[in-house]
C-alpha atoms as a PDB file:
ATOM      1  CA  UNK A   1      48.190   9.937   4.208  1.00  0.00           C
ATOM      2  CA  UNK A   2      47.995   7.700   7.150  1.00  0.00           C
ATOM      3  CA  UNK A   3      47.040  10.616   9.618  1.00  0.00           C
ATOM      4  CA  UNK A   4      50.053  12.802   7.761  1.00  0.00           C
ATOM      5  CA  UNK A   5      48.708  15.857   5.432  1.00  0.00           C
ATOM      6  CA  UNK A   6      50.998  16.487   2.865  1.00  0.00           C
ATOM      7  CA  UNK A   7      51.112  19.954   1.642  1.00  0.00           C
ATOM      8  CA  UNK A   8      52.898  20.416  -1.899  1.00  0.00           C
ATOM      9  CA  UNK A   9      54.194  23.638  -3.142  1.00  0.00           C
ATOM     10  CA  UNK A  10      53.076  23.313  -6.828  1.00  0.00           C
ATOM     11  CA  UNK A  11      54.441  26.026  -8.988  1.00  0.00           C
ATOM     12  CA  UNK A  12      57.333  23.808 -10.648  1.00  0.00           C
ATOM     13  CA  UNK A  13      57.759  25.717 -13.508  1.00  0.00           C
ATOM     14  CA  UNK A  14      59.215  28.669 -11.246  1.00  0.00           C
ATOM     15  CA  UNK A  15      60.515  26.426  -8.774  1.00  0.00           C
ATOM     16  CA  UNK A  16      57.698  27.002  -6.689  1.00  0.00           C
ATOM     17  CA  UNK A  17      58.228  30.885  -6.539  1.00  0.00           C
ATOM     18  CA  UNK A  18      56.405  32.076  -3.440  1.00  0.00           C
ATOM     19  CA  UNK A  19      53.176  33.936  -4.271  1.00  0.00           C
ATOM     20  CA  UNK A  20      50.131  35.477  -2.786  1.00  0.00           C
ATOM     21  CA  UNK A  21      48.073  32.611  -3.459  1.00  0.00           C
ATOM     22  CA  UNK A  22      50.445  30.275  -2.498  1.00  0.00           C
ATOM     23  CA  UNK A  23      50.323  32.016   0.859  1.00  0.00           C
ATOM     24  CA  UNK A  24      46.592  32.006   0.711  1.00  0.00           C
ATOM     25  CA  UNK A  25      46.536  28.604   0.359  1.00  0.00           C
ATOM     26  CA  UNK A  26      48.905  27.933   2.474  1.00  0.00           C
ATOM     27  CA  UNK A  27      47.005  29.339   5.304  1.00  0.00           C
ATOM     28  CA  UNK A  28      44.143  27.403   4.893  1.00  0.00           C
ATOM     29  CA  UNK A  29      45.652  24.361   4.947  1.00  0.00           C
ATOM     30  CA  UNK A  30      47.120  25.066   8.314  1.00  0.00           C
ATOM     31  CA  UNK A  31      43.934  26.257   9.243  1.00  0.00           C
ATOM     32  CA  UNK A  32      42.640  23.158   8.263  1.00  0.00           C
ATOM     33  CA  UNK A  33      45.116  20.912   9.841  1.00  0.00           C
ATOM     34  CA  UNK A  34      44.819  22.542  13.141  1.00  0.00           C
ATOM     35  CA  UNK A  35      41.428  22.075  13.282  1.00  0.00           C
ATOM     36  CA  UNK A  36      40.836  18.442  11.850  1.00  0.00           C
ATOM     37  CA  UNK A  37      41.458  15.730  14.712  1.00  0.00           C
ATOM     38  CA  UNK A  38      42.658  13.042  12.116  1.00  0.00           C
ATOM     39  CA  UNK A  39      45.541  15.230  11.129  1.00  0.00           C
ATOM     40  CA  UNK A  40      48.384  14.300  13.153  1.00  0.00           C
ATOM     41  CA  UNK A  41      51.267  16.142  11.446  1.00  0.00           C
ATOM     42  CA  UNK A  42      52.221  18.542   8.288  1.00  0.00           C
ATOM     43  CA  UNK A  43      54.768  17.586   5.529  1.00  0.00           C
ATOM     44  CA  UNK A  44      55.610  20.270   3.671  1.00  0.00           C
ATOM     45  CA  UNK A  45      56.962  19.730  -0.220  1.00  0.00           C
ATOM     46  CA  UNK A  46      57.887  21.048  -3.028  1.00  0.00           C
ATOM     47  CA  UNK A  47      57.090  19.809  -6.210  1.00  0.00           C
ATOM     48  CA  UNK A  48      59.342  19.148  -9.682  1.00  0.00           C
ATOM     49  CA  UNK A  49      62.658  18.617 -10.048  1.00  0.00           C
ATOM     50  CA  UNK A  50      64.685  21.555  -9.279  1.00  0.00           C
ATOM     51  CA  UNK A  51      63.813  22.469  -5.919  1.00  0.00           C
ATOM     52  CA  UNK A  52      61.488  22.942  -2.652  1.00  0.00           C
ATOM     53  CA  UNK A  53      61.191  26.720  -3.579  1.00  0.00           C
ATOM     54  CA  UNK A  54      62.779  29.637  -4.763  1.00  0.00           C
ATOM     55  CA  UNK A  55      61.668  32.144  -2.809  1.00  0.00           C
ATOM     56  CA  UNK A  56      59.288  34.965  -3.678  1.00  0.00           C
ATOM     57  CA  UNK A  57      58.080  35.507  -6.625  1.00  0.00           C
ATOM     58  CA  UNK A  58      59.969  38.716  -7.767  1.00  0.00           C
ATOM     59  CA  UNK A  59      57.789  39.232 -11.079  1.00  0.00           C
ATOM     60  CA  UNK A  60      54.712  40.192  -8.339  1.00  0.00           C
ATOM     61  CA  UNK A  61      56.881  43.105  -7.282  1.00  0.00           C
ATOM     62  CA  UNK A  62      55.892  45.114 -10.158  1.00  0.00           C
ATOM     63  CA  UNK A  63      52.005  45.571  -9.504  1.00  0.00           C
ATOM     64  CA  UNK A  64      53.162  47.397  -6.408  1.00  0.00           C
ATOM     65  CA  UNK A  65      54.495  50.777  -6.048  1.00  0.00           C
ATOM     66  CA  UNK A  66      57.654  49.780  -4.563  1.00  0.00           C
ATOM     67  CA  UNK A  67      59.054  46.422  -3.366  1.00  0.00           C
ATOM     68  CA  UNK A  68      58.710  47.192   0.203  1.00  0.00           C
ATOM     69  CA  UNK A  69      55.051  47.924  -0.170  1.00  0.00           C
ATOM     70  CA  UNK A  70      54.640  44.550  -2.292  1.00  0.00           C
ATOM     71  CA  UNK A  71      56.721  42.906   0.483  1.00  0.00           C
ATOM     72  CA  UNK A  72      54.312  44.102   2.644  1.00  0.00           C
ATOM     73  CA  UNK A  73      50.979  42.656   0.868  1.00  0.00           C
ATOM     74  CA  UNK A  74      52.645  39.865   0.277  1.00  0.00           C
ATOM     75  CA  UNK A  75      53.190  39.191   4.080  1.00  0.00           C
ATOM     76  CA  UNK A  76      50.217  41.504   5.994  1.00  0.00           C
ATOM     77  CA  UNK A  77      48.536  37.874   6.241  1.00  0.00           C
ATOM     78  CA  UNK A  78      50.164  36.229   9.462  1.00  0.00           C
ATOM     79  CA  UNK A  79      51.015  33.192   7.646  1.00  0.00           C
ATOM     80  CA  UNK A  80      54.251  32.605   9.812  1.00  0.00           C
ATOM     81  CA  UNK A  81      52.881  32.567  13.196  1.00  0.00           C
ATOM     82  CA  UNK A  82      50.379  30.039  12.187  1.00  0.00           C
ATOM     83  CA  UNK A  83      53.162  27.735  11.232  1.00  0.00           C
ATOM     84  CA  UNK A  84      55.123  27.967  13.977  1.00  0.00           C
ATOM     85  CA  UNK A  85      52.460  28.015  16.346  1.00  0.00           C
ATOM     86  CA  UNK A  86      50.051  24.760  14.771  1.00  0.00           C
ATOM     87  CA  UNK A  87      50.285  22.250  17.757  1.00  0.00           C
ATOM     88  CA  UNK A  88      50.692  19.804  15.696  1.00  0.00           C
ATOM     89  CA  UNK A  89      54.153  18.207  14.190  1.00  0.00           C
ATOM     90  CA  UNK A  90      55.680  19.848  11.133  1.00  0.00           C
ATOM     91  CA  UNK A  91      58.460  19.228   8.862  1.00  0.00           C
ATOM     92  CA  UNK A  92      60.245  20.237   5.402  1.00  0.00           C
ATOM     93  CA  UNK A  93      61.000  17.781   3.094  1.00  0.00           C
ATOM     94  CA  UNK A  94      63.517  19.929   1.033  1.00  0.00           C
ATOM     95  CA  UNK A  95      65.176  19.355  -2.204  1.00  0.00           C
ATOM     96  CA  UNK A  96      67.351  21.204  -4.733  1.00  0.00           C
ATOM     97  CA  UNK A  97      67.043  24.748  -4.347  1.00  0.00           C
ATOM     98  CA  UNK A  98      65.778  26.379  -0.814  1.00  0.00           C
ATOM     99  CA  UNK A  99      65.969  30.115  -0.824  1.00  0.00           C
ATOM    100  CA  UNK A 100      64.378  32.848   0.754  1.00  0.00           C
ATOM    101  CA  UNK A 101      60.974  32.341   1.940  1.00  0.00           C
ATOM    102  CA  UNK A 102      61.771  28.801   1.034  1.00  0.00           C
ATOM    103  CA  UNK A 103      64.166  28.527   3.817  1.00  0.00           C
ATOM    104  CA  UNK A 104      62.002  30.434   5.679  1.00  0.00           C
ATOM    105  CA  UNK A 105      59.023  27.918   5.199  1.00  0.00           C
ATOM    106  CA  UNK A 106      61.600  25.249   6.321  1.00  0.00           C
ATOM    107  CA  UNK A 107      62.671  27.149   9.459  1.00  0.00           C
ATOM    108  CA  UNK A 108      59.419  27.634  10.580  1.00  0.00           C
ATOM    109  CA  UNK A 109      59.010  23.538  10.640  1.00  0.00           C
ATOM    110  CA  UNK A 110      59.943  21.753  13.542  1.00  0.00           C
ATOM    111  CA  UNK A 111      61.759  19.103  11.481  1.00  0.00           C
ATOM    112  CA  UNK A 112      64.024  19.596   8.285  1.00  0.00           C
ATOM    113  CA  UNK A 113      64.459  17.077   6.275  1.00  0.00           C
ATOM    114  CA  UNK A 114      66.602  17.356   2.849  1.00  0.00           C
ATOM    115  CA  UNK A 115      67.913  15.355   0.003  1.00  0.00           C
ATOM    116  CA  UNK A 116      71.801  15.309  -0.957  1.00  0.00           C
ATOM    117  CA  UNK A 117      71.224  18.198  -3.516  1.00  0.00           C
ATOM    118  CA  UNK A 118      69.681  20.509  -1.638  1.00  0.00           C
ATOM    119  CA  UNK A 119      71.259  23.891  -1.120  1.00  0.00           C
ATOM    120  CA  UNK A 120      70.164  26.846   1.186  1.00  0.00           C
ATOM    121  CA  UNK A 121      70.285  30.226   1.111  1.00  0.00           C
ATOM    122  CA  UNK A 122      68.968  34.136   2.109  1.00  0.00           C
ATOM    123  CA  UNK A 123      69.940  36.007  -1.181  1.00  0.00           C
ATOM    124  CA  UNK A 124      67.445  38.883  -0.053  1.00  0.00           C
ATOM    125  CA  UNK A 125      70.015  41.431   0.603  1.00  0.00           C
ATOM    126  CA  UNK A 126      71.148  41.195  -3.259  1.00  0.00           C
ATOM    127  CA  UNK A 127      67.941  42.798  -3.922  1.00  0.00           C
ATOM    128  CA  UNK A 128      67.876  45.869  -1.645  1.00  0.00           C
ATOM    129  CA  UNK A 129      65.231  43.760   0.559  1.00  0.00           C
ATOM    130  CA  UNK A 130      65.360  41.734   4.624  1.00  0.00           C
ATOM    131  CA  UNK A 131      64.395  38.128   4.945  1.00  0.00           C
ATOM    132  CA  UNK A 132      60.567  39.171   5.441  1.00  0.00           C
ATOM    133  CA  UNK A 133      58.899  35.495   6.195  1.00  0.00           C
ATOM    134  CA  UNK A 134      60.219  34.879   9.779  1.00  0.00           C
ATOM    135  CA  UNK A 135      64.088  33.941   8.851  1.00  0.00           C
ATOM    136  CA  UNK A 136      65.504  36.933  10.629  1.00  0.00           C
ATOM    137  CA  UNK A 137      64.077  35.450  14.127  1.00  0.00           C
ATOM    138  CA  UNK A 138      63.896  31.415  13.408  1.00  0.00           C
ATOM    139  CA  UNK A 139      67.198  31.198  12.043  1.00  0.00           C
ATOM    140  CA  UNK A 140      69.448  32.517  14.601  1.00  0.00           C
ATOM    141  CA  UNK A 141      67.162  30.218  16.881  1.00  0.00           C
ATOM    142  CA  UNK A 142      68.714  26.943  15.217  1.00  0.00           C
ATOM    143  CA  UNK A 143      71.709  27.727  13.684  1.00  0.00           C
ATOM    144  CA  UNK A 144      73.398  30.719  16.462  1.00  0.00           C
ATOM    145  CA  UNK A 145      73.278  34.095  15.421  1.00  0.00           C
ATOM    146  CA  UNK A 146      77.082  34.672  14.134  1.00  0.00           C
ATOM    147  CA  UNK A 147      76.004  31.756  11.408  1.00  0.00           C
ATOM    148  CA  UNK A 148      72.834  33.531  10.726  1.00  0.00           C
ATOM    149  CA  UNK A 149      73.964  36.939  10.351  1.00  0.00           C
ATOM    150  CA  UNK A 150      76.408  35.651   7.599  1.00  0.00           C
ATOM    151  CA  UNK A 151      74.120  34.023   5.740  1.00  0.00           C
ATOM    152  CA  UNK A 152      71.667  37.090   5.676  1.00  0.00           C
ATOM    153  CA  UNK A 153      74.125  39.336   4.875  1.00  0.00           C
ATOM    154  CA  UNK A 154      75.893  37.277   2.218  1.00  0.00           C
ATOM    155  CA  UNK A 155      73.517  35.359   0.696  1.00  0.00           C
ATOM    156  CA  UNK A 156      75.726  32.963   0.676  1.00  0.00           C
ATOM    157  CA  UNK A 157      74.320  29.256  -0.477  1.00  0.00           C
ATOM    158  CA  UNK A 158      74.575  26.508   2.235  1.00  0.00           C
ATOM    159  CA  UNK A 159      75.058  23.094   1.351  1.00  0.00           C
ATOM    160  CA  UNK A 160      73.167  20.416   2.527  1.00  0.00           C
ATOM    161  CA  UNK A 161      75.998  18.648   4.251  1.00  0.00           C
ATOM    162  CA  UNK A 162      76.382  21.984   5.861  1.00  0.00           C
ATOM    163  CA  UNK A 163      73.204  22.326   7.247  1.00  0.00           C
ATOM    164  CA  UNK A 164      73.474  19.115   8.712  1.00  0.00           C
ATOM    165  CA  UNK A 165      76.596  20.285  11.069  1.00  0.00           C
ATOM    166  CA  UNK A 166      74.744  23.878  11.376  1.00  0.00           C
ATOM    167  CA  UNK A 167      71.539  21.790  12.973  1.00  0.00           C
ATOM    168  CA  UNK A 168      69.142  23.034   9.973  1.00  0.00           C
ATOM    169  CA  UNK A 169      68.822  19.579   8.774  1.00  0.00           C
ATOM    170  CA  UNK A 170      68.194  16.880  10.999  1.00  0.00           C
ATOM    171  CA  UNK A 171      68.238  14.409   8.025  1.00  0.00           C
ATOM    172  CA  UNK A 172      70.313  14.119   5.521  1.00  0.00           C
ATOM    173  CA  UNK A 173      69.311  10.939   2.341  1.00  0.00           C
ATOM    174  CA  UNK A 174      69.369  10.524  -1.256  1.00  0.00           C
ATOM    175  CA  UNK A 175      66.673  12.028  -3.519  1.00  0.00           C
ATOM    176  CA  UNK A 176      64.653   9.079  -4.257  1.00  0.00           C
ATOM    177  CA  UNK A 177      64.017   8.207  -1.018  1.00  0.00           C
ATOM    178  CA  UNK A 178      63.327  11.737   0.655  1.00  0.00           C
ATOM    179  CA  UNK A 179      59.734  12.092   0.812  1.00  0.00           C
ATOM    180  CA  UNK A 180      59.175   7.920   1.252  1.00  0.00           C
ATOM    181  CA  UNK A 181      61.500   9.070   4.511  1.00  0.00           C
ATOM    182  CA  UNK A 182      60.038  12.079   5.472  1.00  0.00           C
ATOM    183  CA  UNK A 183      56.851  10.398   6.049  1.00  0.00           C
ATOM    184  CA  UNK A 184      57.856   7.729   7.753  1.00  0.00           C
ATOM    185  CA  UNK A 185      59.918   9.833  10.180  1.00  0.00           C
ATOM    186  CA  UNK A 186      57.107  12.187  10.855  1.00  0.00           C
ATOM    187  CA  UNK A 187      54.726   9.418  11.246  1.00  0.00           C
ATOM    188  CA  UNK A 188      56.983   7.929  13.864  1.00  0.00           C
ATOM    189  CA  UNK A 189      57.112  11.393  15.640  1.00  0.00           C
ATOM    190  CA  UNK A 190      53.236  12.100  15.706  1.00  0.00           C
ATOM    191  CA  UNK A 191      52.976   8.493  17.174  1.00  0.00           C
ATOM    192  CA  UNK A 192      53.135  10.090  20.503  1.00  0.00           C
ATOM    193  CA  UNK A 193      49.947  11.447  22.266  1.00  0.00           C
ATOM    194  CA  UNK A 194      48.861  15.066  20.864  1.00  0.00           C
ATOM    195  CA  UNK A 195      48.102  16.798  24.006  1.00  0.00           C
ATOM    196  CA  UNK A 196      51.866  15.960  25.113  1.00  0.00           C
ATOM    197  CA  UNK A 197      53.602  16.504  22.019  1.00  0.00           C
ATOM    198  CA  UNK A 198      51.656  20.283  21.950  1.00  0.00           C
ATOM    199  CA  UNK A 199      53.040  21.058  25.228  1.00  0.00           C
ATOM    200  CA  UNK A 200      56.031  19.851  24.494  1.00  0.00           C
ATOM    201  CA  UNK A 201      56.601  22.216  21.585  1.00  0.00           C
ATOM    202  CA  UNK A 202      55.146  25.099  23.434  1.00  0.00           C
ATOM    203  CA  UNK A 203      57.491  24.462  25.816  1.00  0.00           C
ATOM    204  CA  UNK A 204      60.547  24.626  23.897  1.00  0.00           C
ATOM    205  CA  UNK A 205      59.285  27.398  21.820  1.00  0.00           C
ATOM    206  CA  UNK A 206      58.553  29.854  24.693  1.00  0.00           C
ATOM    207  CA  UNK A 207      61.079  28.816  26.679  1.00  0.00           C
ATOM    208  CA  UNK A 208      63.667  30.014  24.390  1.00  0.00           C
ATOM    209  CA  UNK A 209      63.025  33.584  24.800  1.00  0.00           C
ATOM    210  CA  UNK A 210      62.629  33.326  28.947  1.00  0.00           C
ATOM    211  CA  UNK A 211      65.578  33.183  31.411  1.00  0.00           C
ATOM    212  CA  UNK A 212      66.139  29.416  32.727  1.00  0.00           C
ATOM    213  CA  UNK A 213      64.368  30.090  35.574  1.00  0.00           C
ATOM    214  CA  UNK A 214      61.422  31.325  34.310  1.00  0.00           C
ATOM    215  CA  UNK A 215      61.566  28.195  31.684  1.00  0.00           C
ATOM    216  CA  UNK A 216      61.651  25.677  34.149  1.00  0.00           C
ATOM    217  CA  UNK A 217      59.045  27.458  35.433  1.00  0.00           C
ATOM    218  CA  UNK A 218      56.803  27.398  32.525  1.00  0.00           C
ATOM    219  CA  UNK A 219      58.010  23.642  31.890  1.00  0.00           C
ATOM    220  CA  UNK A 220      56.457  22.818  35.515  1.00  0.00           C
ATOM    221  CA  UNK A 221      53.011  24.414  34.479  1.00  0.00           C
ATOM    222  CA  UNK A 222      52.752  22.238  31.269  1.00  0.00           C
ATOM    223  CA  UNK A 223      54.215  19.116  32.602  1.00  0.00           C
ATOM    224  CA  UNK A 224      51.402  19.443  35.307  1.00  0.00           C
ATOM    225  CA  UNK A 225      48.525  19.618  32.346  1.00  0.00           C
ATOM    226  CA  UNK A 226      49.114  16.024  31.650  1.00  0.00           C
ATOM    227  CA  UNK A 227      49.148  14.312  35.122  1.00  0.00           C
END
């Protein structure tokens, strides 16, 4: 819608439960964003009342021999990367509940947005299992590591009002208007020419795992791209 693709996660009746073809779908529609011109940024959703998603689908788990090998199917596909890596703006529109790979989903954006009843949280410990969809390496990367760590090993829920003092949200409004918001706010955002707002993520993005020198470095080489 108006250069924004809107990608719902549609499985309300298990508050859009994480499955394998969610993923699979999933990946095509990045892959199909990337590559289409007149997409200039992805809104992820979730869809029904109680929440953005759940997490993974736990009932899968028992077609597998053991979690950790379902875990592994599950994942094999390199969903994540694509996400973090699409050159293109991305954000969560999150409401109600946000665990596990839900979070995960939403940490992988490079914008969070969430309504006042939205609550976070990485219960995967509970079940003998590791945040497996990226959350172990994006979260400590916006919320410090000491918060992280707690809320992996806890499982602790987050409230929305404390994700926006953590930095997980950026935006905080009521339900109704969330996704009216969320598109208006990411349409603002991928206003700005493509070419520098891909560089300017890459920037960020790899520049968080170099030394400052090397950064700036890197941040020369990009800046020059667009002169």
């Amino acid at each position: 819608r108006d250069s924004v693709a809107v990608v719902t996660l549609c499985r309300p009746e298990a508050i859009n439960a994480f499955n394998v073809r969610m993923r699979d779908e999933l990946a095509e529609a990045l892959s199909a964003a990337r590559e289409d011109d007149e997409v200039r940024a992805l809104l992820i959703v979730g869809d029904g009342e109680r929440g953005f998603c759940a997490g993974a689908d736990l009932t899968e788990f028992g077609t597998a021999p053991s979690q950790a090998i379902a875990r592994y199917v599950r994942w094999a596909r390199d969903l994540w990367s694509a996400l973090a890596d699409l050159p293109k703006p991305t954000m969560a529109a999150v409401h109600g509940y946000c665990f596990g790979s839900g979070l995960e989903i939403a940490a992988l954006c490079d914008l969070r947005i969430a309504s006042q009843d939205a609550v976070f949280a990485l219960p995967e410990a509970s079940f003998g299992l590791i945040p497996a969809a990226g959350g172990t390496q994006s979260l400590p990367r916006i919320v410090g590591l000491p918060r992280a760590m707690e809320l992996a090993l806890t499982g602790r829920r987050m409230t929305s009002g404390e994700a926006v003092r953590a930095g997980f949200v950026d935006w905080l409004v009521p339900r109704e208007q969330l996704h009216v918001v969320a598109e208006a706010r990411l349409r603002d955002v991928a206003s700005a020419p493509a070419a520098a707002f891909a560089l300017a993520k890459r920037a960020v993005n790899e520049g968080a795992d170099m030394t400052l020198a090397d950064g700036l470095r890197l941040e020369r080489r990009l800046a020059a791209r667009l002169r």
